[in-house]
Every structure is written in structure tokens, then in C-alpha cells.
Protein backbone atom coordinates (compact mmCIF):
# COMPACT_ATOMS: atom_id res chain seq x y z
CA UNK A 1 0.00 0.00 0.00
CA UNK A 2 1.19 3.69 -1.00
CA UNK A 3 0.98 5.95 1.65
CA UNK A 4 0.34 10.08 1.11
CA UNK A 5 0.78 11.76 4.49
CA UNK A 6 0.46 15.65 5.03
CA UNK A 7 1.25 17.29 8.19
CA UNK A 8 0.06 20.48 9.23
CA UNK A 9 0.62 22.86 11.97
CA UNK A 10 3.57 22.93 14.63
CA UNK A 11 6.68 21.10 14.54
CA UNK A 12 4.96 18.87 17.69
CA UNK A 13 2.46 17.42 14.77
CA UNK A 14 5.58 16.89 12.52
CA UNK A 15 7.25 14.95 15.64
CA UNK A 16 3.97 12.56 15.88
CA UNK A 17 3.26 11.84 11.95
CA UNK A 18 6.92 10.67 12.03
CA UNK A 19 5.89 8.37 14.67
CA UNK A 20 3.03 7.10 12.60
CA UNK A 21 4.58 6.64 9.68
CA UNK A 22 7.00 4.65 11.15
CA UNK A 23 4.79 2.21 12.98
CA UNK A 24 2.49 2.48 9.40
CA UNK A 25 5.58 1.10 7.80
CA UNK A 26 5.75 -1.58 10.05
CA UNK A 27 2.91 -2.97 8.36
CA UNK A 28 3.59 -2.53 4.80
CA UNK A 29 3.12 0.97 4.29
CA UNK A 30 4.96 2.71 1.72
CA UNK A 31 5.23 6.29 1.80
CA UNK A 32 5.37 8.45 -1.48
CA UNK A 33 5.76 11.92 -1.26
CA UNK A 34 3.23 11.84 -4.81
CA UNK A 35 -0.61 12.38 -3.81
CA UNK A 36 -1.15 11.26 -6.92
CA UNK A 37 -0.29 7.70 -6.52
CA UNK A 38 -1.01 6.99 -2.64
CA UNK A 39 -3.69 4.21 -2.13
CA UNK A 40 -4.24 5.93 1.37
CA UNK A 41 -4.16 9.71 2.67
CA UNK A 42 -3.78 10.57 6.07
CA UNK A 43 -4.05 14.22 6.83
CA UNK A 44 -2.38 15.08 10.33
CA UNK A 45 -4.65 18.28 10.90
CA UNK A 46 -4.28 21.09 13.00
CA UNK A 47 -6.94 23.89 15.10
CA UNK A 48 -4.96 26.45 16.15
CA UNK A 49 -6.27 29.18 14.58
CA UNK A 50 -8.90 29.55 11.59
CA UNK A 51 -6.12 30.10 8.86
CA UNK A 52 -4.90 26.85 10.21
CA UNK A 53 -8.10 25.17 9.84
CA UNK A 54 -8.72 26.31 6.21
CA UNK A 55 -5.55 24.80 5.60
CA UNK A 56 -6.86 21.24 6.95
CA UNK A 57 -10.10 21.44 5.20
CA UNK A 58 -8.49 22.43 2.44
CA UNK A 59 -5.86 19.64 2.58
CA UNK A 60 -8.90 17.36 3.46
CA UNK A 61 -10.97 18.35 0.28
CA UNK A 62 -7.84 17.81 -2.07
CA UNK A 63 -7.41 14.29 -0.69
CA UNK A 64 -11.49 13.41 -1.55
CA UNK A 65 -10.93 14.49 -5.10
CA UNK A 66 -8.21 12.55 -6.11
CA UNK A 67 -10.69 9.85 -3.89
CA UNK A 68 -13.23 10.48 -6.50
CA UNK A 69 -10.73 10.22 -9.18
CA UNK A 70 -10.17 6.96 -8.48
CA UNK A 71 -6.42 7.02 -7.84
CA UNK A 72 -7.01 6.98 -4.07
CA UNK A 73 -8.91 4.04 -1.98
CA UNK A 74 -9.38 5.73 1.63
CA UNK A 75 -8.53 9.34 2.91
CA UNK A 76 -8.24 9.57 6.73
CA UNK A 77 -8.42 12.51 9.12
CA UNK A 78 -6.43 12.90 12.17
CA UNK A 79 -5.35 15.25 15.17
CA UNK A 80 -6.15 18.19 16.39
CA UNK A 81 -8.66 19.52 14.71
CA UNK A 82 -10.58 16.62 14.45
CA UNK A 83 -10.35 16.39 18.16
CA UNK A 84 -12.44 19.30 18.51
CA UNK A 85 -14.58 19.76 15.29
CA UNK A 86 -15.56 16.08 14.60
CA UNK A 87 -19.29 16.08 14.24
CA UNK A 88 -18.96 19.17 11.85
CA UNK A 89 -15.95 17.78 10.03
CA UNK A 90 -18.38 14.25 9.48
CA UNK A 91 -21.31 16.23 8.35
CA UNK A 92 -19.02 18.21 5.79
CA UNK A 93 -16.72 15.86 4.36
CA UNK A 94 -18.79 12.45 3.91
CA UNK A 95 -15.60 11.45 1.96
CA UNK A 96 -13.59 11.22 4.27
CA UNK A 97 -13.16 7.20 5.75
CA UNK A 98 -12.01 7.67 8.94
CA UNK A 99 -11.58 10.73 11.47
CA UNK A 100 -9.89 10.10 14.07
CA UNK A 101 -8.77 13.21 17.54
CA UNK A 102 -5.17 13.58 18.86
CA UNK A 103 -6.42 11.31 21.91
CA UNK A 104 -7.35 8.31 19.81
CA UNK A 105 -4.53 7.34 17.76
CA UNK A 106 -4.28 3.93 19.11
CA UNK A 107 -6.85 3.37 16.97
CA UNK A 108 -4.99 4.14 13.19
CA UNK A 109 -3.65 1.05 12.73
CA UNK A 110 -6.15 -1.56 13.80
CA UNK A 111 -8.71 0.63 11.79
CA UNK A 112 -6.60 0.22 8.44
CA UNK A 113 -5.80 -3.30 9.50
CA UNK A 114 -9.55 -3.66 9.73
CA UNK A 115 -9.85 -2.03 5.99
CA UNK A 116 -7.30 -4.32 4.44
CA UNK A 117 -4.99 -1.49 3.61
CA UNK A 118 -2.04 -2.55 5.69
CA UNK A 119 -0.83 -5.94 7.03
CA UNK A 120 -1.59 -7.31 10.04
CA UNK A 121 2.31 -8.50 11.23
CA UNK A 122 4.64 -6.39 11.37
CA UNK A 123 7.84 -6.08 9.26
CA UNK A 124 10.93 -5.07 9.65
CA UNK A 125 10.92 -1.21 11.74
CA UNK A 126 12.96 1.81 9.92
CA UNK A 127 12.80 3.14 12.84
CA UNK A 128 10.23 4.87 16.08
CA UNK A 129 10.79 7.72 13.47
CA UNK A 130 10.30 7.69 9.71
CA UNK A 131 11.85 10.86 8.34
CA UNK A 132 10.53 12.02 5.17
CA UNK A 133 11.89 15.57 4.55
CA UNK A 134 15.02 16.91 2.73
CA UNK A 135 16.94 18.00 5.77
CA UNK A 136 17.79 14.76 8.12
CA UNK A 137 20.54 16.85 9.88
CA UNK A 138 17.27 18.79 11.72
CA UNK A 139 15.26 16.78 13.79
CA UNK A 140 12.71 17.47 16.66
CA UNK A 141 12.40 15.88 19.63
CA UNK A 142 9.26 16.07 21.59
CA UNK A 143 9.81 15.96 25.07
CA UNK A 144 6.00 16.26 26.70
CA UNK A 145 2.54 16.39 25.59
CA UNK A 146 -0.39 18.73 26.30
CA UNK A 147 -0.86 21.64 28.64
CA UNK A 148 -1.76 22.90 32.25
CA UNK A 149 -2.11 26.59 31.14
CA UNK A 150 -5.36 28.45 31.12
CA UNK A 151 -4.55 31.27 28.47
CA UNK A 152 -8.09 32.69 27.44
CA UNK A 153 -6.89 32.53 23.60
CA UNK A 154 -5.76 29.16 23.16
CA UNK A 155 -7.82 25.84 22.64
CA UNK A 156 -4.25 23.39 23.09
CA UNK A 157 -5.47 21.65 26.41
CA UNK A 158 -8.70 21.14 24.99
CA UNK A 159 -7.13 19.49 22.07
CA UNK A 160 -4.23 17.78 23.85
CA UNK A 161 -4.71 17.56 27.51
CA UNK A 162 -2.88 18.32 30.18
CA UNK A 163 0.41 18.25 30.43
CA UNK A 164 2.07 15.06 30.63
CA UNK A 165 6.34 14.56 30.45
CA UNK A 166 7.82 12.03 28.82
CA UNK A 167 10.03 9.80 30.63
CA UNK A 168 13.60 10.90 30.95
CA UNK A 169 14.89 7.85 29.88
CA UNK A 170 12.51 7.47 26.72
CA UNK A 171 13.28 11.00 25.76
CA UNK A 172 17.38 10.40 25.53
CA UNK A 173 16.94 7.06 23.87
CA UNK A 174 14.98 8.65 21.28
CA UNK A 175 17.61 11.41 21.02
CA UNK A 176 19.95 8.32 20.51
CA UNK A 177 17.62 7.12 17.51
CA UNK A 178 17.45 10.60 15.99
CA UNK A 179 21.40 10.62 15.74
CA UNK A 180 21.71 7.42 14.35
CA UNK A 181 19.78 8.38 11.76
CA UNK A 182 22.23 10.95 11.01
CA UNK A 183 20.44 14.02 13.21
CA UNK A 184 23.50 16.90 14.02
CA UNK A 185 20.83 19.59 15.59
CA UNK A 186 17.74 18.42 18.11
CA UNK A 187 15.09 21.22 18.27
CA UNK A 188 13.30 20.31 21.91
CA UNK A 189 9.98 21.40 21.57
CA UNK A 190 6.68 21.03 23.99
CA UNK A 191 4.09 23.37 24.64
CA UNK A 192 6.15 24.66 27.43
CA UNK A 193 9.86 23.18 27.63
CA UNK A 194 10.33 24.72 31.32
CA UNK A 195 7.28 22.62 32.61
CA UNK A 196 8.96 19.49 31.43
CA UNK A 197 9.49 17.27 34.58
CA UNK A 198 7.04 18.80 37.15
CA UNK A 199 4.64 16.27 36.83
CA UNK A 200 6.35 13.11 37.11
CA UNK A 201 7.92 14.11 40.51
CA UNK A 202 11.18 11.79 39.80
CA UNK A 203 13.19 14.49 40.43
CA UNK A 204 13.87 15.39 36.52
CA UNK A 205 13.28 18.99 35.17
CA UNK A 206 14.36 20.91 31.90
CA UNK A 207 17.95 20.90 33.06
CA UNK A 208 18.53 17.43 33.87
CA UNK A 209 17.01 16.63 30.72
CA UNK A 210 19.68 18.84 28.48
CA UNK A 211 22.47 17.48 31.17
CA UNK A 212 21.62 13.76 30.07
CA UNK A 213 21.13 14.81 26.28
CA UNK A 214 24.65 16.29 26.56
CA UNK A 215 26.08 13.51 28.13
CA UNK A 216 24.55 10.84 26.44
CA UNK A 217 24.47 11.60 22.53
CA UNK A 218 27.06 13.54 20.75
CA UNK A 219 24.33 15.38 18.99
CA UNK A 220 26.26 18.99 18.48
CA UNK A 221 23.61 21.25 18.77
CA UNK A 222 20.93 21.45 20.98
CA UNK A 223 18.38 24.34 20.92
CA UNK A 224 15.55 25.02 23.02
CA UNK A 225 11.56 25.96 21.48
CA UNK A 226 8.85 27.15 23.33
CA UNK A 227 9.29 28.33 27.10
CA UNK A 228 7.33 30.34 29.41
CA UNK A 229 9.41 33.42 31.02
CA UNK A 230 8.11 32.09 33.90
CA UNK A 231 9.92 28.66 33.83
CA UNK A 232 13.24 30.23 33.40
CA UNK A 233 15.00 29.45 36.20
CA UNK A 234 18.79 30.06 37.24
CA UNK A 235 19.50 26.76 37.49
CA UNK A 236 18.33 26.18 33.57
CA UNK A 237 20.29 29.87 32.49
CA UNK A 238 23.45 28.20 34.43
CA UNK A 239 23.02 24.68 32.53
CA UNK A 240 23.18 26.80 29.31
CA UNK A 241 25.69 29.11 29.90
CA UNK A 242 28.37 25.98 31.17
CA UNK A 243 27.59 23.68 27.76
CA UNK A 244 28.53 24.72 24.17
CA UNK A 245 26.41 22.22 22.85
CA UNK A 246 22.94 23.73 24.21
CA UNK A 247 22.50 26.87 21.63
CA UNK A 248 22.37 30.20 23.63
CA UNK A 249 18.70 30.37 21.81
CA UNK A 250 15.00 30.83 23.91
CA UNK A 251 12.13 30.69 21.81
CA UNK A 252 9.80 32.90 24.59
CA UNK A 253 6.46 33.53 23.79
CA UNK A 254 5.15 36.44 25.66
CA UNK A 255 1.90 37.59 23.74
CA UNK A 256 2.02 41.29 24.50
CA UNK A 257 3.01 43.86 27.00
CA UNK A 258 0.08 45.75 28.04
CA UNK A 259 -0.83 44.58 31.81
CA UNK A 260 -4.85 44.79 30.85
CA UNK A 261 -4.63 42.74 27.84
CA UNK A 262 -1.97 40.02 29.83
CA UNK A 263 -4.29 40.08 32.39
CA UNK A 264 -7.48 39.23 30.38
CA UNK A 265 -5.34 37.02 28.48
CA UNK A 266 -4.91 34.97 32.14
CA UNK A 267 -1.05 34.87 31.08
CA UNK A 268 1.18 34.63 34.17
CA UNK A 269 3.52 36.92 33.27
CA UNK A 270 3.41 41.00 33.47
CA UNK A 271 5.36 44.17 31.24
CA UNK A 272 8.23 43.94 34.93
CA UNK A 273 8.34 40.33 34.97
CA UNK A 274 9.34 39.94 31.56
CA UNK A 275 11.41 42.78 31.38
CA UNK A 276 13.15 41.33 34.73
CA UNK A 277 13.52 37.67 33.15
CA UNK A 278 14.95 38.90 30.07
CA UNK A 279 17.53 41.11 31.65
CA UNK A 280 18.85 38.24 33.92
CA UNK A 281 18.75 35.71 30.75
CA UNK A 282 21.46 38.52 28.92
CA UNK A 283 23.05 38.81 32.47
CA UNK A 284 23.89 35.02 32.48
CA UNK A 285 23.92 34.29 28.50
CA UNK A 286 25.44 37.42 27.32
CA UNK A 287 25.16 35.92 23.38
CA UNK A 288 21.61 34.54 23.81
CA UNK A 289 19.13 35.14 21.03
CA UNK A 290 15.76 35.53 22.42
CA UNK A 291 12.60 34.71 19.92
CA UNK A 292 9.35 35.72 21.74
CA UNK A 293 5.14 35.84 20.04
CA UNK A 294 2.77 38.65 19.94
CA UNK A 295 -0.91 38.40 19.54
CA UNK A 296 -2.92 41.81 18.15
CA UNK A 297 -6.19 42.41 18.46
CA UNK A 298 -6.99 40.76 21.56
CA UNK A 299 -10.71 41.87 22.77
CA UNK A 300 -10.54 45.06 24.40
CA UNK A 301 -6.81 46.35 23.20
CA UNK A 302 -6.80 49.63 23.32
CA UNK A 303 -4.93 51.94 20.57
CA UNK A 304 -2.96 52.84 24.02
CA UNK A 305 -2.70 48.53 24.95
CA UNK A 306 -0.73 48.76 21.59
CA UNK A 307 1.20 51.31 21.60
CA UNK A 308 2.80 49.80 24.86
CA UNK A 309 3.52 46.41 23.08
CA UNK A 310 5.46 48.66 20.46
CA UNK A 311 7.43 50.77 22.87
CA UNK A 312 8.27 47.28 24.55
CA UNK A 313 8.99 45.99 21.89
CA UNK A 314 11.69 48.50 21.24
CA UNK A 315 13.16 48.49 24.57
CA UNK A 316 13.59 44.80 25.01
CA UNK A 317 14.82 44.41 21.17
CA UNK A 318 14.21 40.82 20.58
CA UNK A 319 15.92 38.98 18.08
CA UNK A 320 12.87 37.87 15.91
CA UNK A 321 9.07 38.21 16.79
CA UNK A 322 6.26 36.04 15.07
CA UNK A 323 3.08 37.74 15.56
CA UNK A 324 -0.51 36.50 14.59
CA UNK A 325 -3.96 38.72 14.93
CA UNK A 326 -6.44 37.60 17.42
CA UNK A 327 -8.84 34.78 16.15
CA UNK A 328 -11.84 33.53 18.93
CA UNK A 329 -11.53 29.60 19.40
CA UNK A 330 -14.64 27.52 20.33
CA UNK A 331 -14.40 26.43 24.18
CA UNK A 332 -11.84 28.93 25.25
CA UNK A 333 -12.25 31.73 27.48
CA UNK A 334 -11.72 34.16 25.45
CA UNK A 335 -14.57 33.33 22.87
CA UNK A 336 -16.88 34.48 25.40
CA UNK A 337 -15.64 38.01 25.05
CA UNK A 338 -17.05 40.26 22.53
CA UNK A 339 -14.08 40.27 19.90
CA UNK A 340 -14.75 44.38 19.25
CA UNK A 341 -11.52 45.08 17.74
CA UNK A 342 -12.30 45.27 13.79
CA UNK A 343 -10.51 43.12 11.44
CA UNK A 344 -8.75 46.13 9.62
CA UNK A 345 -7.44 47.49 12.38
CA UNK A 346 -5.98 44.46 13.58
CA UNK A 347 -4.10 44.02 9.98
CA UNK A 348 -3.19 47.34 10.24
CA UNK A 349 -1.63 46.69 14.02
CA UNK A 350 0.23 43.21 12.63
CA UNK A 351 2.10 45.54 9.93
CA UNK A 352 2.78 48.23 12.06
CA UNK A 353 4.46 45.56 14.74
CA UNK A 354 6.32 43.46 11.70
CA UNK A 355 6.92 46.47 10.24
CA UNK A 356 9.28 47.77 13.90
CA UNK A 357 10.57 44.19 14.51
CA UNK A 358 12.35 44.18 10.81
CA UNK A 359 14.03 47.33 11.84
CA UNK A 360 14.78 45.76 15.04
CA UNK A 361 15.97 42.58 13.68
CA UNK A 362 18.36 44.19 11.68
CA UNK A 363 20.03 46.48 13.51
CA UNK A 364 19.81 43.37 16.34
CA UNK A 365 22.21 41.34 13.44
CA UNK A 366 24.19 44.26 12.71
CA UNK A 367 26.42 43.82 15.41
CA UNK A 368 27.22 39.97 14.11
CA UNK A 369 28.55 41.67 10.62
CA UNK A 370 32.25 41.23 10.24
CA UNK A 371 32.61 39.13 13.39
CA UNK A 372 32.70 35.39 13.02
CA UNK A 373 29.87 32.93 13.51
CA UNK A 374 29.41 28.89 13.82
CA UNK A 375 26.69 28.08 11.05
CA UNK A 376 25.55 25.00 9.91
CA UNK A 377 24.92 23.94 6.48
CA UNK A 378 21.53 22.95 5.21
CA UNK A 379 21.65 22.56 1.81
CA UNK A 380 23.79 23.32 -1.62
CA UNK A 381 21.69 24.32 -3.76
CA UNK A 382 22.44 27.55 -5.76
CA UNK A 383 24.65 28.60 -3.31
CA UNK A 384 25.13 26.79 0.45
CA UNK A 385 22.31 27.97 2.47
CA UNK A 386 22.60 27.61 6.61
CA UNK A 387 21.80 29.01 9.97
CA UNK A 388 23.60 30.76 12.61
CA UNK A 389 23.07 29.28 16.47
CA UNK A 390 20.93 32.34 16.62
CA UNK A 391 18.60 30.99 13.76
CA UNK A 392 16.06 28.79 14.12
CA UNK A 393 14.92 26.22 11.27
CA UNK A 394 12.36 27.30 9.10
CA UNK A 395 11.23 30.70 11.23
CA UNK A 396 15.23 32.99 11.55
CA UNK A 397 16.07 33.32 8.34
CA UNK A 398 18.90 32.21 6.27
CA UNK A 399 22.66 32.60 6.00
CA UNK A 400 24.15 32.04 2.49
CA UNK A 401 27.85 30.47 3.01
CA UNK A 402 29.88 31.84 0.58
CA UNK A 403 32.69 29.01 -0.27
CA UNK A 404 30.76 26.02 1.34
CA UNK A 405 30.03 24.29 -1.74
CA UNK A 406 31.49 21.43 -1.20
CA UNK A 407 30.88 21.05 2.20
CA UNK A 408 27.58 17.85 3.58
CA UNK A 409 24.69 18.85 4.81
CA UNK A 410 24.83 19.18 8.32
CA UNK A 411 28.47 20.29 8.34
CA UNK A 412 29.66 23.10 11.19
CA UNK A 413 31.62 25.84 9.91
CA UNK A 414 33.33 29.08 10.96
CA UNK A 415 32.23 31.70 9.47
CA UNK A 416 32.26 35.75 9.25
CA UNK A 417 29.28 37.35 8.65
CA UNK A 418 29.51 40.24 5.25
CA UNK A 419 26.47 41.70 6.00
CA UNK A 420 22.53 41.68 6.32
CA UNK A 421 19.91 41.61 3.57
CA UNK A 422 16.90 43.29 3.67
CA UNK A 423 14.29 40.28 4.48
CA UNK A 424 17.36 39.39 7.28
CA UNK A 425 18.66 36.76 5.35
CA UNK A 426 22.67 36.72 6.00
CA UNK A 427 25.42 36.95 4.08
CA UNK A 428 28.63 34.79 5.60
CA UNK A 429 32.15 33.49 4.02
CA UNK A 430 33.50 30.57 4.90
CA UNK A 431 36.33 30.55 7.53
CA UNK A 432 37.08 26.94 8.23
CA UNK A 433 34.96 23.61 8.97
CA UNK A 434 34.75 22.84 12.46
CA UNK A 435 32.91 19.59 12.41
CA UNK A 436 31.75 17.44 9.36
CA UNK A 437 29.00 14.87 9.85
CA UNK A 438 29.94 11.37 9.53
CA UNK A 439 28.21 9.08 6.94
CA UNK A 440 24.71 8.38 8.31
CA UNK A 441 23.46 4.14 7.78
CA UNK A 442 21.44 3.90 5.09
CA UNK A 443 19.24 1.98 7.01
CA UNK A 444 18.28 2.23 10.89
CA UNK A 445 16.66 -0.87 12.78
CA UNK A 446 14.73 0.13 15.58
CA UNK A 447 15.94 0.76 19.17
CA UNK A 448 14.34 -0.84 22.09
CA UNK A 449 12.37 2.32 22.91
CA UNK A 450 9.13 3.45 24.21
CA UNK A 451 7.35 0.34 23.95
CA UNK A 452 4.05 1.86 23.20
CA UNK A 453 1.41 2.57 20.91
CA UNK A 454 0.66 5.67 18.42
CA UNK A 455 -0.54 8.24 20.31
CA UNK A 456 0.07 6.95 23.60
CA UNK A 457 3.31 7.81 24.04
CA UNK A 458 4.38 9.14 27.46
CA UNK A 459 1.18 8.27 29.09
């Protein structure tokens, strides 16, 4: 059987369809990156926010034509959105063979079993994680699921729970997996990386986690995604300041910086604490880049609410800033509020933020231009294209390597930075290579990990 997958959303979905189409290969499964010829479509789906949900509806409806074309025997569903919109999903796409929520995934392959589409004894394993992308030198590693925050804005707990870590243990052997298969930089991701640990009560937070990762795998670059300020602790700054191998990089969301709107947004930071957390952060990791999220148009900002986010914004000078406008999501807080802040306005706010944090951004990388940099090499295509420790796969931007042509995917260079483009893209020359990748196996047979079953994982 020829299996289609697409994955939408965060890189926490991409870390889970890699999981499925692993234990789908188990039984027979082939994957083909051509729609066109799959026998079987499963579309990981994601409710974040509407434009996300278009996406997976779209994605959905593209799967049931080439269903009704005949080229295609079963489409399936999965994930987050169909966690929370199933009835309406059922009533709108009769084509569709099988939905099936985040919580339920137990259920894939016994369903297609059921169907005839896959076998029913398992083959030979690839691997816990089937990789299907052009860059195997960037993985992610999920280290816990769900989430015990109550932001008014965001539907995540309703569509993943609370928040539950993954075993220590588990996590590094996983790690282990993802460098055999030829992984040089782990992305840790979670809803919130600093609550990693708290739950278990085994005596294993966020630091003891990058401690073992450092100590057990030789992975050389280890960055951090998606922490509360409020998780930040010294004893995590100290752990990153004292090994080279964890990226002086915080992915931070904060949301805004008007105490009203945080407030109402039932975030637990305020405008001091963040300000505090991010001045002790430089104090500790002088070189740290610091990546935080904005939200505009939350119900009731003020023109005044704003204005503060953009005079924070310009005294804190982040890095990079991803910012969204406010969209109401079904069964959250804040969908009980009367969303009176007018769609124009709120575009108008996003470019007006974007707008300041290019300008920031820039002058931000000035002060890398004509110093040298580590970077790591991505791909040769035109010219080598990389990132800097202070860029972040797929969301920081690029650094074209001038004299890296030669050079693997994956490879660690020197090299000093010529200058900065206008869309932040950099401009580097090679210096010298620092560490080349070896020759990843062409095939990787599974490690005795995790033991359990799609979707289950770290329950």
C-alpha cells in the first residue's frame, strides 16, 4: 500500500506523523511523497487558529478528489482539529473514511488493519521515526505532551490535555535514535519546555534533561523551542551558559506587554516580569538570542494597549518576533468576550508591529557583521544555504555560506558574517569547517524504545 501523508501545523504534529509513519511502515506501508499515486491519505490536521483550519479542510478536500478520481482508496483525518470539530468535520466531508482526535490514535492502525490497507504482522521497523523531509541533519524531539495553562486565547489543552512529560529515559533514547539516523541539531519542543518534569515528581526537570542529552548523545547542537518566562529558572540559564552544545537560543512567547490585555489574556507573566527575566537571561547568556510571540487584536486592546507592546517591543529588542492577529476559538475563554476590535485594524496593528521588529531585527544582526559565527549547512543548492546558532529552522532566516560548496549537509563551519539583507537573510564566508557529519546508515533498525502505541506515548 502507497501511503500520502500531510502534516500540518507545529513542529509537535511533525514529531507525531513521524511516529506514525513509522509504525504504518511496520505494516507494509509505503510512503510516497506523490498524492497522486497513494492508495491511502492521512491528513495530520491542525486547530490552532482559523487560517490553520482552512488549511486542513483544504488539505482534506484535495485528498477526496483525487478519492473520486479513483487514484485513491481511503482518505483519513487525524489530530487536532478533528479532536475538537468532529461532528462538523463528518457532516461536511462524507468522503472522508475515517476521522480520528489527537487522543485516539491507538486506533490508526487496527482501523486500516480492519480495511485491508495494511498488514496485520509487522515487518521489519525503519525506525520509532520515519523521516521524510530533505533536511535529516534537523530533527525534533518532543519531550512532553499537552498543557496545564489556562490562556483565554488558546484551545491546546482542549485538544491535547494536560500536560504530561515524557520519561527521561525514553526521551534520551529517542535522542539516541534521531542521531543514528544521522540528526546533528535536536530542536526540543513542547508546549512549554520549562514545565517538562514537574509532573512526574522523579526528580527530573528541563535541566537534567539537556544534562543527560549532553552527556549521552554527541548530537552537536541542541536548541531550546517554546518556554514560558516564567519557567526560566537560574538553574536552567546556568546549565546553558556551562555547555557549548545547548545553543544560547529561547524561543519565549510572551503575547504582548500591556498589563490589561496580559491580564485578560490569564497569562502569568506582566510588562516587569518579563522585562526582569529577560535582563537576567542577557546577564547570564550574554550571546543569547531571544525569539518571543505577539498576539494583536486581543478583545478590548486599546490603541494605548498597543502602543505599549510597540514601545516594549523597542526596549527589550528581541531577536525575531512572530506575531498573529487575534482569532476567537470555540471552548476557550476568550470566545466568550465580545471580539470588538475590527478586522482592519488588527491588519493594520500586525504591519505596524512586523513592520518595527524588521528594523529591530536588523540592527539586532548588525552587530554579528564582520565578526565570526558557527553556522551550519543545510543545503547546496544555488549557493550553500545555513543558519547561525541564533537561527532557528524554518522561522530565523537564512545565511548564504559563501565558499561552502562542497561542504555535507549538516556540516559546522566558521564563518564571518559580510552583512545583512533586507528580508534578514545573511550573508557569511566561509572561515574553516569545524565539524563534518559522519556518513549516516542507510538503514536504521529500531531501538528498544518506548514500547508503546501511536498516540500513547508518554502516558
Amino acid at each position: 500500500m502507497k501511503l500520502g501523508f500531510i502534516t500540518l501545523g507545529c513542529d509537535k504534529n511533525t514529531v507525531d506523523s513521524e511516529r506514525y509513519l513509522a509504525q504504518l511502515a511496520d505494516r507494509g506501508a509505503e510512503y510516497t511523497g506523490n498524492l497522486e499515486e497513494a492508495q491511502v491519505i492521512v491528513i495530520n490536521t491542525c486547530g490552532f487558529i482559523d487560517a490553520a483550519k482552512k488549511e486542513s479542510v483544504d488539505a482534506i478536500v484535495q485528498a477526496g478528489e483525487l478519492k473520486a478520481a479513483g487514484s485513491c482508496l481511503a482518505v483519513v483525518a487525524v489530530g487536532c482539529m478533528v479532536e475538537r470539530h468532529r461532528q462538523e468535520l463528518q457532516d461536511a466531508l462524507p468522503e472522508v473514511d475515517l476521522f480520528l482526535g489527537s487522543s485516539e490514535m491507538d486506533r490508526l492502525l487496527p482501523e486500516l488493519q480492519a480495511r485491508g490497507l495494511i498488514d496485520a504482522v509487522p515487518g521489519v521497523h525503519p525506525g520509532v521515526r520515519l523521516f521524510t523531509g530533505d533536511t535529516p541533519h534537523i530533527r525534533y524531539l518532543k519531550i512532553s505532551e499537552g498543557c496545564d495553562h489556562g490562556c483565554a486565547f488558546c484551545a491546546i489543552p482542549l485538544m491535547r490535555g494536560k500536560h504530561r512529560s515524557f520519561a527521561l529515559d525514553d526521551v534520551v533514547r529517542e535522542a539516541q535514535l534521531l542521531e543514528a539516523q544521522g540528526a546533528r541539531e535536536l530542536n526540543l519542543v513542547a508546549q512549554d519546555l520549562a514545565h517538562y518534569g514537574r509532573d512526574r515528581r522523579d526528580g527530573f526537570t528541563l535541566p537534567e534533561l539537556l544534562e543527560a542529552l549532553v552527556k549521552e548523545t554527541s548530537v552537536p547542537w541542541l536548541r531550546m523551542l517554546y518556554l514560558y518566562s516564567s519557567g526560566i529558572t537560574p538553574r536552567l540559564l546556568k546549565v546553558m551558559a556551562k555547555e557549548p552544545r545547548i545553543l544560547p537560543y529561547l524561543d519565549m512567547p510572551m503575547q504582548h506587554a500591556s498589563d490589561p490585555v496580559l491580564q485578560r489574556m490569564r497569562r502569568p507573566e506582566r510588562r516587569h516580569t518579563i522585562r526582569d527575566r529577560v535582563a537576567r537571561i542577557r546577564d547570564v547568556v550574554p550571546d543569547v538570542a531571544i525569539r518571543t510571540t505577539c498576539i494583536v487584536g486581543f478583545p478590548g486592546e486599546t490603541d494605548a494597549d498597543f502602543d505599549q507592546l510597540l514601545e516594549f517591543l523597542e526596549e527589550i529588542q528581541f531577536e525575531r518576533v512572530g506575531a498573529f492577529t487575534y482569532s476567537p476559538q470555540e471552548g476557550t475563554h476568550a470566545a466568550s468576550m465580545v471580539d470588538d476590535v475590527p478586522e482592519s485594524v488588527k491588519r493594520i496593528r500586525l504591519e505596524r508591529l512586523m513592520e518595527l521588529q524588521r528594523q529591530i531585527t536588523a540592527e539586532r544582526y548588525e552587530r554579528f557583521v564582520g565578526n565570526p559565527a558557527r553556522v551550519m549547512i543545510d543545503r547546496i543548492a544555488d549557493e550553500p544555504q545555513g543558519r547561525a546558532a541564533w537561527q532557528a529552522d524554518d522561522v530565523d532566516g537564512i545565511a548564504y555560506v559563501q565558499g561552502a560548496e562542497l561542504l555535507a549537509p549538516g556540516t559546522i563551519v566558521d564563518a564571518v558574517i559580510e552583512g545583512i539583507e533586507e528580508d534578514i537573510d545573511v550573508r557569511a564566508t566561509l572561515l574553516r569547517v569545524v565539524d563534518a557529519p559522519a556518513a549516516p546508515p542507510t538503514r536504521v533498525r529500531a531501538l528498544p524504545v518506548m514500547g508503546t502505541s501511536i498516540g500513547s506515548f508518554g502516558r
